[in-house]
PDB file of N, CA and C in Angstrom:
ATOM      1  N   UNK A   1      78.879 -45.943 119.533  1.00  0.00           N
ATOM      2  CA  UNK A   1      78.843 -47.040 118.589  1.00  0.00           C
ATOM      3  C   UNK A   1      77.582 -47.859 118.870  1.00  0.00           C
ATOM      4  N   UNK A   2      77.138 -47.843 117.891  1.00  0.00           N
ATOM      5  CA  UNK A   2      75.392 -48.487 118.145  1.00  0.00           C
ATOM      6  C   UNK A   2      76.057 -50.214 118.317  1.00  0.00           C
ATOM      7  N   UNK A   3      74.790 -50.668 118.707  1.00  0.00           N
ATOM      8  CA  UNK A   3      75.055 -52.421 118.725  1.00  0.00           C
ATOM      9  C   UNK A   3      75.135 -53.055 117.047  1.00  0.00           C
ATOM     10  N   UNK A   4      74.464 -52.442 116.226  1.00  0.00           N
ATOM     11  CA  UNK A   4      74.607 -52.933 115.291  1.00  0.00           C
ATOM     12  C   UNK A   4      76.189 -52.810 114.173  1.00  0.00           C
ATOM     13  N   UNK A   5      77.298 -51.626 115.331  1.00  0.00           N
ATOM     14  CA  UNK A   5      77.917 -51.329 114.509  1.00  0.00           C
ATOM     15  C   UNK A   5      79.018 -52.244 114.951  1.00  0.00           C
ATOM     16  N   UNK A   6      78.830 -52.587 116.003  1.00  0.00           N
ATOM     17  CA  UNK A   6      80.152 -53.429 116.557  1.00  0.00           C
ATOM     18  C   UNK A   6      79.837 -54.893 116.255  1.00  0.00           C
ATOM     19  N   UNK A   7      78.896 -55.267 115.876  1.00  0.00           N
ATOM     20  CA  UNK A   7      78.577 -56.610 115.491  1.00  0.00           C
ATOM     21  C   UNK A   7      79.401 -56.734 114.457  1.00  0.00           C
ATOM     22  N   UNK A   8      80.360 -57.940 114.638  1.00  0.00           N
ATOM     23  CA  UNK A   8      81.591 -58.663 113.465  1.00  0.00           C
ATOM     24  C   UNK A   8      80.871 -59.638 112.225  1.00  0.00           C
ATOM     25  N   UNK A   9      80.123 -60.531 113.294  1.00  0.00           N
ATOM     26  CA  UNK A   9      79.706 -61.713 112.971  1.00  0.00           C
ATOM     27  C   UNK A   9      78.604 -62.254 113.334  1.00  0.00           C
ATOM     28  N   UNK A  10      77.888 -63.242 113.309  1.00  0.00           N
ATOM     29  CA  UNK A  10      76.549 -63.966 113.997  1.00  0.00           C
ATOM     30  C   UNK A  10      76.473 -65.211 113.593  1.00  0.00           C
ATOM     31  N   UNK A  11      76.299 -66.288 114.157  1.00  0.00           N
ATOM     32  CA  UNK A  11      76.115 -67.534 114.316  1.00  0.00           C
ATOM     33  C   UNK A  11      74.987 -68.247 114.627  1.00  0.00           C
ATOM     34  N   UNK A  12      73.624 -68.562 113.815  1.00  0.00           N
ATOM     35  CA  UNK A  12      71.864 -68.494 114.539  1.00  0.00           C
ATOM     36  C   UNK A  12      72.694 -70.288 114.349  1.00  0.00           C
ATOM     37  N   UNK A  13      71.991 -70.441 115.686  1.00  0.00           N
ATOM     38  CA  UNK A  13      71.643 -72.250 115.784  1.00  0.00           C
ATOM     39  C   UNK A  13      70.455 -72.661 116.211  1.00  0.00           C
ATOM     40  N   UNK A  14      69.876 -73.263 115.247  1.00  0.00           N
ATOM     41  CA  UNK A  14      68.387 -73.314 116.057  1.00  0.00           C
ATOM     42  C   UNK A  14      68.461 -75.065 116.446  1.00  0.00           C
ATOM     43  N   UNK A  15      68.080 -75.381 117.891  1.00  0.00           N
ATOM     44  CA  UNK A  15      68.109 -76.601 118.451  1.00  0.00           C
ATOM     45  C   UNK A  15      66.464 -77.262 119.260  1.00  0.00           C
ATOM     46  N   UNK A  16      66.056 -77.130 118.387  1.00  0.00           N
ATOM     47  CA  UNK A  16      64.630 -77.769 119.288  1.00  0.00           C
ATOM     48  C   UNK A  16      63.711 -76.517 119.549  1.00  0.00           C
ATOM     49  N   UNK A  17      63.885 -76.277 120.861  1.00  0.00           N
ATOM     50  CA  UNK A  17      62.922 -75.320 121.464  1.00  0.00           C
ATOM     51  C   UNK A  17      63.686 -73.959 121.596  1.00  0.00           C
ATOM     52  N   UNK A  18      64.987 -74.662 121.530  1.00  0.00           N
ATOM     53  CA  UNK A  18      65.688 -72.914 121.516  1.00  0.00           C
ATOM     54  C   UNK A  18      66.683 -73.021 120.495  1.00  0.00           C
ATOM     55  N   UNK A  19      66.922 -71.617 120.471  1.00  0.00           N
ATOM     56  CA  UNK A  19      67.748 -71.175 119.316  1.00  0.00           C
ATOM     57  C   UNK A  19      68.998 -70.551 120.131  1.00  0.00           C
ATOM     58  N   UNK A  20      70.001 -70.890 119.251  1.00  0.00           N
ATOM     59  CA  UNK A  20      71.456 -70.035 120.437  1.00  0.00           C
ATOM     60  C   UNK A  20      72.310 -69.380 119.132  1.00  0.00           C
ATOM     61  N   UNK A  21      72.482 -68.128 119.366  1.00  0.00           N
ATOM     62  CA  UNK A  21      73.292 -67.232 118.894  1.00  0.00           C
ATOM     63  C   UNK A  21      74.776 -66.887 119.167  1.00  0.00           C
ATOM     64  N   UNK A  22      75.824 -67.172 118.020  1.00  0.00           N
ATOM     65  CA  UNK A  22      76.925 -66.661 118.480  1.00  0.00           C
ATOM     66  C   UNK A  22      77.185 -65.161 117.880  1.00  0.00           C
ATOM     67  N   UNK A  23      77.663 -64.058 118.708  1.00  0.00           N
ATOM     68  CA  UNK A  23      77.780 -63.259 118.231  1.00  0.00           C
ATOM     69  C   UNK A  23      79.304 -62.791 118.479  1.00  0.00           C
ATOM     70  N   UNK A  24      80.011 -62.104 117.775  1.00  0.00           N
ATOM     71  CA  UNK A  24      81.537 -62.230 117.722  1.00  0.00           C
ATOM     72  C   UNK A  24      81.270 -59.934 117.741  1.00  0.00           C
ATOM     73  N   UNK A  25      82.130 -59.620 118.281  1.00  0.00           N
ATOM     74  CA  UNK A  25      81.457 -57.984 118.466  1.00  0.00           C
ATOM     75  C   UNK A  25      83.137 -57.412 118.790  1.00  0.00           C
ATOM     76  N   UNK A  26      82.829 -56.443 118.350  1.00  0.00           N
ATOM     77  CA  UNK A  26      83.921 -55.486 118.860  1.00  0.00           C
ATOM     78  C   UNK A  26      84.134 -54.005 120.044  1.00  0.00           C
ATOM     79  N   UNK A  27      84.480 -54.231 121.040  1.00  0.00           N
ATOM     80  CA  UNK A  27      85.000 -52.962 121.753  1.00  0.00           C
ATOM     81  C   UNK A  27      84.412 -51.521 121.276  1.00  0.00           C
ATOM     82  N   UNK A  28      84.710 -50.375 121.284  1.00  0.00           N
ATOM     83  CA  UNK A  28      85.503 -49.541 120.856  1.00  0.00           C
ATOM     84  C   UNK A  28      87.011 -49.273 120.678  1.00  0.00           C
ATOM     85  N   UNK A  29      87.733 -50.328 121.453  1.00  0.00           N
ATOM     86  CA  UNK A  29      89.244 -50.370 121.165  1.00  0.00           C
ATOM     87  C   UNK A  29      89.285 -51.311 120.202  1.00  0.00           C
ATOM     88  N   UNK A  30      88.270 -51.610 119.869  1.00  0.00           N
ATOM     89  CA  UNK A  30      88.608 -52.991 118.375  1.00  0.00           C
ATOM     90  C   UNK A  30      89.338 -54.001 119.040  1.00  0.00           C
ATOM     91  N   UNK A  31      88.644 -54.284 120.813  1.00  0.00           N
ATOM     92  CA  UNK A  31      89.397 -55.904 121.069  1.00  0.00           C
ATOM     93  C   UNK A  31      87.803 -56.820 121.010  1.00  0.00           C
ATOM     94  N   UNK A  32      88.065 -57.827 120.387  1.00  0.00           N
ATOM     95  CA  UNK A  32      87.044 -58.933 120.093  1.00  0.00           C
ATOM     96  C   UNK A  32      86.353 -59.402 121.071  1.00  0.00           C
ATOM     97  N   UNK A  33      85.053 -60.006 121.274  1.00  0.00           N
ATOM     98  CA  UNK A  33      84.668 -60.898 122.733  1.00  0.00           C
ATOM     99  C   UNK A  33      83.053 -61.275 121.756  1.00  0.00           C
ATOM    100  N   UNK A  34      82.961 -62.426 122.614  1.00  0.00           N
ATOM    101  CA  UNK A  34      81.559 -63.283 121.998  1.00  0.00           C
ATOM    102  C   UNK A  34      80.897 -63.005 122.812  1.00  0.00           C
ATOM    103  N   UNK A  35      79.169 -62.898 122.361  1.00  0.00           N
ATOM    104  CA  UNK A  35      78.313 -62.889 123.376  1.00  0.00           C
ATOM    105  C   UNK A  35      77.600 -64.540 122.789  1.00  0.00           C
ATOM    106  N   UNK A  36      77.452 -64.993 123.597  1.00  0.00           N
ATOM    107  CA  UNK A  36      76.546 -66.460 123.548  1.00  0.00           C
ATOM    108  C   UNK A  36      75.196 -66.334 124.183  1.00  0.00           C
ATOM    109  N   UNK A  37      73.979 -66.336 123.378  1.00  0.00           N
ATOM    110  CA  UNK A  37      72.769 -66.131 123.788  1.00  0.00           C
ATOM    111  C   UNK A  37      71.833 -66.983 123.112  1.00  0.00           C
ATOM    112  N   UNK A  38      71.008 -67.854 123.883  1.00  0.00           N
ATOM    113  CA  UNK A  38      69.796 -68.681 124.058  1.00  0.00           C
ATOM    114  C   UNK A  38      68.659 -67.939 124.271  1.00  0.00           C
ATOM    115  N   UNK A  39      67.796 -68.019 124.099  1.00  0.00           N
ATOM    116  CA  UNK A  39      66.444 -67.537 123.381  1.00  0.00           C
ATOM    117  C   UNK A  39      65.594 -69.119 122.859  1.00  0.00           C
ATOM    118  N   UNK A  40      64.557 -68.880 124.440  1.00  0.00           N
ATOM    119  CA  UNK A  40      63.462 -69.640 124.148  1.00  0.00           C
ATOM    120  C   UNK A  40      62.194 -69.048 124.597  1.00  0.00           C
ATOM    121  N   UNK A  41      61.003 -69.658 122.993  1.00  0.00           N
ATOM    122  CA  UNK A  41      59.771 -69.112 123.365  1.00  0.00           C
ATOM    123  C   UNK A  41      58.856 -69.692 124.355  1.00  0.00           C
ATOM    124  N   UNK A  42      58.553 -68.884 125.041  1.00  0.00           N
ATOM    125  CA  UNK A  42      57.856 -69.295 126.458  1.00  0.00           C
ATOM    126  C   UNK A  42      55.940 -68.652 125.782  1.00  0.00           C
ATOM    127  N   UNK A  43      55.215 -69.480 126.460  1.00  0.00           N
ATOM    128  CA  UNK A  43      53.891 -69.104 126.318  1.00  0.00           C
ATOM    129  C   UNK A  43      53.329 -68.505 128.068  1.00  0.00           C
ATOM    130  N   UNK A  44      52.147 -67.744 127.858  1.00  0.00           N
ATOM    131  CA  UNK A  44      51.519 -67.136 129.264  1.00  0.00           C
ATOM    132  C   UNK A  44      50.305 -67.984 129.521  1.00  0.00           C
ATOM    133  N   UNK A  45      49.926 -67.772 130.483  1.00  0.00           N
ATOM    134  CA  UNK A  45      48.531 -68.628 130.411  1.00  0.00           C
ATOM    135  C   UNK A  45      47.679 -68.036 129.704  1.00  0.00           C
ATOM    136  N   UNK A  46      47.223 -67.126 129.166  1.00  0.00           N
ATOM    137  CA  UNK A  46      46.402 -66.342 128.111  1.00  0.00           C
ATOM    138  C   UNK A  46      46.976 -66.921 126.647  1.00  0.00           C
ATOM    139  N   UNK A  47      48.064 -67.907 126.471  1.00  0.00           N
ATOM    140  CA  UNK A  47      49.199 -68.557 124.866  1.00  0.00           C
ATOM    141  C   UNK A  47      49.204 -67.553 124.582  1.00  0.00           C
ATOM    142  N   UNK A  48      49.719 -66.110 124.926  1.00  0.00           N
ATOM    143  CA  UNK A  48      50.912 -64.888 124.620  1.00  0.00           C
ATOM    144  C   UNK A  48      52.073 -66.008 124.666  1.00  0.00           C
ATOM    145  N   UNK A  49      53.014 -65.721 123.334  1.00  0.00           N
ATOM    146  CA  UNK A  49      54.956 -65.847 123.087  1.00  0.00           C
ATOM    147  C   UNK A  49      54.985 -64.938 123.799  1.00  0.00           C
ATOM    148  N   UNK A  50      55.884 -65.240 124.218  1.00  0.00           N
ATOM    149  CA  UNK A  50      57.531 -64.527 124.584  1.00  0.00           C
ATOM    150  C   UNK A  50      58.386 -65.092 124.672  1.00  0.00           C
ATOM    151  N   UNK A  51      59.996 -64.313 124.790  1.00  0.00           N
ATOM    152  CA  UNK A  51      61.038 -64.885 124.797  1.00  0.00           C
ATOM    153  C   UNK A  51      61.787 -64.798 125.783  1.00  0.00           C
ATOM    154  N   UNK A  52      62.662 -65.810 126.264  1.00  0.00           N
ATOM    155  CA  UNK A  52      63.284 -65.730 127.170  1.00  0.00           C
ATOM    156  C   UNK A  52      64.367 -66.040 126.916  1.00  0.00           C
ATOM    157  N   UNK A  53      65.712 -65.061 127.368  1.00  0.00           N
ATOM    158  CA  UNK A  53      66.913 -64.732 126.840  1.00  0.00           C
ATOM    159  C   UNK A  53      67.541 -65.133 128.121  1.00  0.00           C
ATOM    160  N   UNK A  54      68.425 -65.740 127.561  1.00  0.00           N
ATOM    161  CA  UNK A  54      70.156 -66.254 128.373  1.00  0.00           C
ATOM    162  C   UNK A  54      71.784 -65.568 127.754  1.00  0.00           C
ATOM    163  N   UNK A  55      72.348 -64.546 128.117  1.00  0.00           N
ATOM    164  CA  UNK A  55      73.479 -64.257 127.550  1.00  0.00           C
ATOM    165  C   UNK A  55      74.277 -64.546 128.430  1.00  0.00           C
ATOM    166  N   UNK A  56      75.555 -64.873 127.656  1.00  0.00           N
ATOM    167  CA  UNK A  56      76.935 -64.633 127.792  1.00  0.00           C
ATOM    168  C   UNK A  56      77.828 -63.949 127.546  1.00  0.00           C
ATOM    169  N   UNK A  57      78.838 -63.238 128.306  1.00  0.00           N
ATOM    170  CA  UNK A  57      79.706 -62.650 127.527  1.00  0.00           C
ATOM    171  C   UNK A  57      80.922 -63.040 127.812  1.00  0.00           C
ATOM    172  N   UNK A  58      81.814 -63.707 126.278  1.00  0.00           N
ATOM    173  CA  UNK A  58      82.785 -64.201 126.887  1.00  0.00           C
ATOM    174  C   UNK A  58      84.400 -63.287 126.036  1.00  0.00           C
ATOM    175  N   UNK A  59      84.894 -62.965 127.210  1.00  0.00           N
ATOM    176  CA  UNK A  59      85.848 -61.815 126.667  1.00  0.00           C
ATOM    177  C   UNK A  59      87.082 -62.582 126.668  1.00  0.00           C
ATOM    178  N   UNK A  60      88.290 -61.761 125.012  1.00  0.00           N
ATOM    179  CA  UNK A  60      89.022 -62.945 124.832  1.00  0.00           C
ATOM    180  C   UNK A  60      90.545 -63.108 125.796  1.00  0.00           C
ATOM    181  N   UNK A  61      90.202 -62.415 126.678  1.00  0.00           N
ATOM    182  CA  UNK A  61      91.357 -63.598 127.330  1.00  0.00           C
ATOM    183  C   UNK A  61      90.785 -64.818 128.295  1.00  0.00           C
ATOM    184  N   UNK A  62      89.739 -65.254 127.862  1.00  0.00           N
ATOM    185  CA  UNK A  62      89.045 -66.075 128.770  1.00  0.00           C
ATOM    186  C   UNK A  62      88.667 -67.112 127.271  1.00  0.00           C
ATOM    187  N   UNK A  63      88.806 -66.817 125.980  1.00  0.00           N
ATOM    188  CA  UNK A  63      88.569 -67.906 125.055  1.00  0.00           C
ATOM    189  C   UNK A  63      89.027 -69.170 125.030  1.00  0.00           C
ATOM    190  N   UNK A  64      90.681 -69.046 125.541  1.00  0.00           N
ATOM    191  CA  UNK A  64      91.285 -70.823 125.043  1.00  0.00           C
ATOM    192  C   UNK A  64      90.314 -71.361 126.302  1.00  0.00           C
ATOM    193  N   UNK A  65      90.706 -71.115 127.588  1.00  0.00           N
ATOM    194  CA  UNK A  65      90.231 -71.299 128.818  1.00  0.00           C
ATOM    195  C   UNK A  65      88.718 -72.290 128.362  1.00  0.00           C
ATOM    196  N   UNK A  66      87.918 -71.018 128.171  1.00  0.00           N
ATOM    197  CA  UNK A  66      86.312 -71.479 127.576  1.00  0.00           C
ATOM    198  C   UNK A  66      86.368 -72.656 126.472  1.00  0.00           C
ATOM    199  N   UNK A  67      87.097 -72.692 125.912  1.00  0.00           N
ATOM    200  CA  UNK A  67      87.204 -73.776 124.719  1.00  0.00           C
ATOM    201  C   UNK A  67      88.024 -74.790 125.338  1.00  0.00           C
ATOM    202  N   UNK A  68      88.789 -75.102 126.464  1.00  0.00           N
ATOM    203  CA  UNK A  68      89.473 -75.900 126.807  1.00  0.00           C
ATOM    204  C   UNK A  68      88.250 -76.926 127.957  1.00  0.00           C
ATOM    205  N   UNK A  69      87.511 -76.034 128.517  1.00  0.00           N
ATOM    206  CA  UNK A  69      86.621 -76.484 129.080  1.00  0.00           C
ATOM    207  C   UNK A  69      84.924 -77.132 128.299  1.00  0.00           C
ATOM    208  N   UNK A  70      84.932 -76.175 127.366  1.00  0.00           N
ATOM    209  CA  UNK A  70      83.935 -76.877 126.405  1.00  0.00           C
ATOM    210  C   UNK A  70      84.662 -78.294 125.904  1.00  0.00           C
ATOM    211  N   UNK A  71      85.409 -77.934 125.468  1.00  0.00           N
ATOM    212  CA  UNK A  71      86.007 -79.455 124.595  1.00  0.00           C
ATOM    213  C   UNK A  71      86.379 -81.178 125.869  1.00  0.00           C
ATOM    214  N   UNK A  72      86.734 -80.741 127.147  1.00  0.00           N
ATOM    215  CA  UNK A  72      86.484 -81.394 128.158  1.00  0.00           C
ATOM    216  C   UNK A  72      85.451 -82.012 128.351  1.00  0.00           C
ATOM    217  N   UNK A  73      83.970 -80.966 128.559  1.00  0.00           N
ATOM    218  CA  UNK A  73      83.044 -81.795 128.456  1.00  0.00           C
ATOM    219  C   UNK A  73      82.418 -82.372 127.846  1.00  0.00           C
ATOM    220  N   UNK A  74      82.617 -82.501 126.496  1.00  0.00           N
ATOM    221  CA  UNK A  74      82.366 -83.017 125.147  1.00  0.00           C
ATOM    222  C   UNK A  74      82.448 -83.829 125.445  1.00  0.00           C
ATOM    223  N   UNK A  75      84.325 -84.435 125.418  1.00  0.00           N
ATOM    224  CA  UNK A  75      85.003 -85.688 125.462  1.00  0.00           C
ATOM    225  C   UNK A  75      84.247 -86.345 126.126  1.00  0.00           C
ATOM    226  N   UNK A  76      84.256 -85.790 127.664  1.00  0.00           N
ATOM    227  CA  UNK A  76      83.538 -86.653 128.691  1.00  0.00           C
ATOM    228  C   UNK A  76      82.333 -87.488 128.307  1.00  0.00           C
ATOM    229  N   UNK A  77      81.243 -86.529 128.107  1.00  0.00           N
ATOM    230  CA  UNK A  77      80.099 -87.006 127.408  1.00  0.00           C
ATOM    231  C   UNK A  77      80.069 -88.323 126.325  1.00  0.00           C
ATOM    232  N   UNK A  78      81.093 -88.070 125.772  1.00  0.00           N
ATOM    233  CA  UNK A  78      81.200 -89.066 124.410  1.00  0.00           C
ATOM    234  C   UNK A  78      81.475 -90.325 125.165  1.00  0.00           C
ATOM    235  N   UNK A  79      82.819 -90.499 126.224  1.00  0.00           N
ATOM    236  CA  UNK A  79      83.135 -91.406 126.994  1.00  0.00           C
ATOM    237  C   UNK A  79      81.973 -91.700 127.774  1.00  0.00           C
ATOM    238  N   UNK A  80      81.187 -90.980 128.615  1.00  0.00           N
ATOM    239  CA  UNK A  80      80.228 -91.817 128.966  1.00  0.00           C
ATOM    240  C   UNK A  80      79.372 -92.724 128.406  1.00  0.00           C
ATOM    241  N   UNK A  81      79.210 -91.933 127.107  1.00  0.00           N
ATOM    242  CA  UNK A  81      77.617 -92.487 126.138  1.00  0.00           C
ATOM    243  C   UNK A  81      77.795 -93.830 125.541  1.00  0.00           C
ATOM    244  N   UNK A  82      79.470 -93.628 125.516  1.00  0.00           N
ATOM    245  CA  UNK A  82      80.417 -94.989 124.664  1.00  0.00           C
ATOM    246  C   UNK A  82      80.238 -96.178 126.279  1.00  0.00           C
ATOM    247  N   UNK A  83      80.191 -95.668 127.341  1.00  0.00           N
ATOM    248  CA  UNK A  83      80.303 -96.546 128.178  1.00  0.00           C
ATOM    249  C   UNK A  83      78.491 -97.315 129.068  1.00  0.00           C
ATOM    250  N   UNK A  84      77.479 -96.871 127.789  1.00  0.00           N
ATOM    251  CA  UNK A  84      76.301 -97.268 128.177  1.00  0.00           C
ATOM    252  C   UNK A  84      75.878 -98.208 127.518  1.00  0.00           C
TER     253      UNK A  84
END
């Protein structure tokens, strides 16, 4: 199964200097898992791009978990920013 065949879904976010991708993919047993990947362009000292890649792979019995902990530090954040 090529990469392009198990790809479900895609999610481009572009944030400043980097861009972060959700990608939603399937197994060969057809069980689901996200890869989360950041991608930023880096220059050489010659100003050659390139990119520099950060993945994740987050498989789903580890989703509520991951979302219970994303949404934690959200909150937090908000409570701090509210407390400056």
């Amino acid at each position: 199964m090529s990469n392009e065949q198990n790809e479900m879904y895609s999610k481009v976010v572009r944030a400043g200097k980097r861009t972060y991708f959700f990608d939603i993919k399937a197994t060969k047993g057809n069980d689901l898992y996200i890869t989360l990947t950041e991608s930023k362009k880096t220059f050489g000292d010659e100003g050659d791009g390139n990119y520099q890649k950060h993945k994740i792979f987050l498989y789903k019995e580890d989703f509520e978990k991951f979302r219970e902990g994303l949404d934690d530090v959200l909150a937090k954040i908000e409570e701090l920013k509210s407390q400056q």
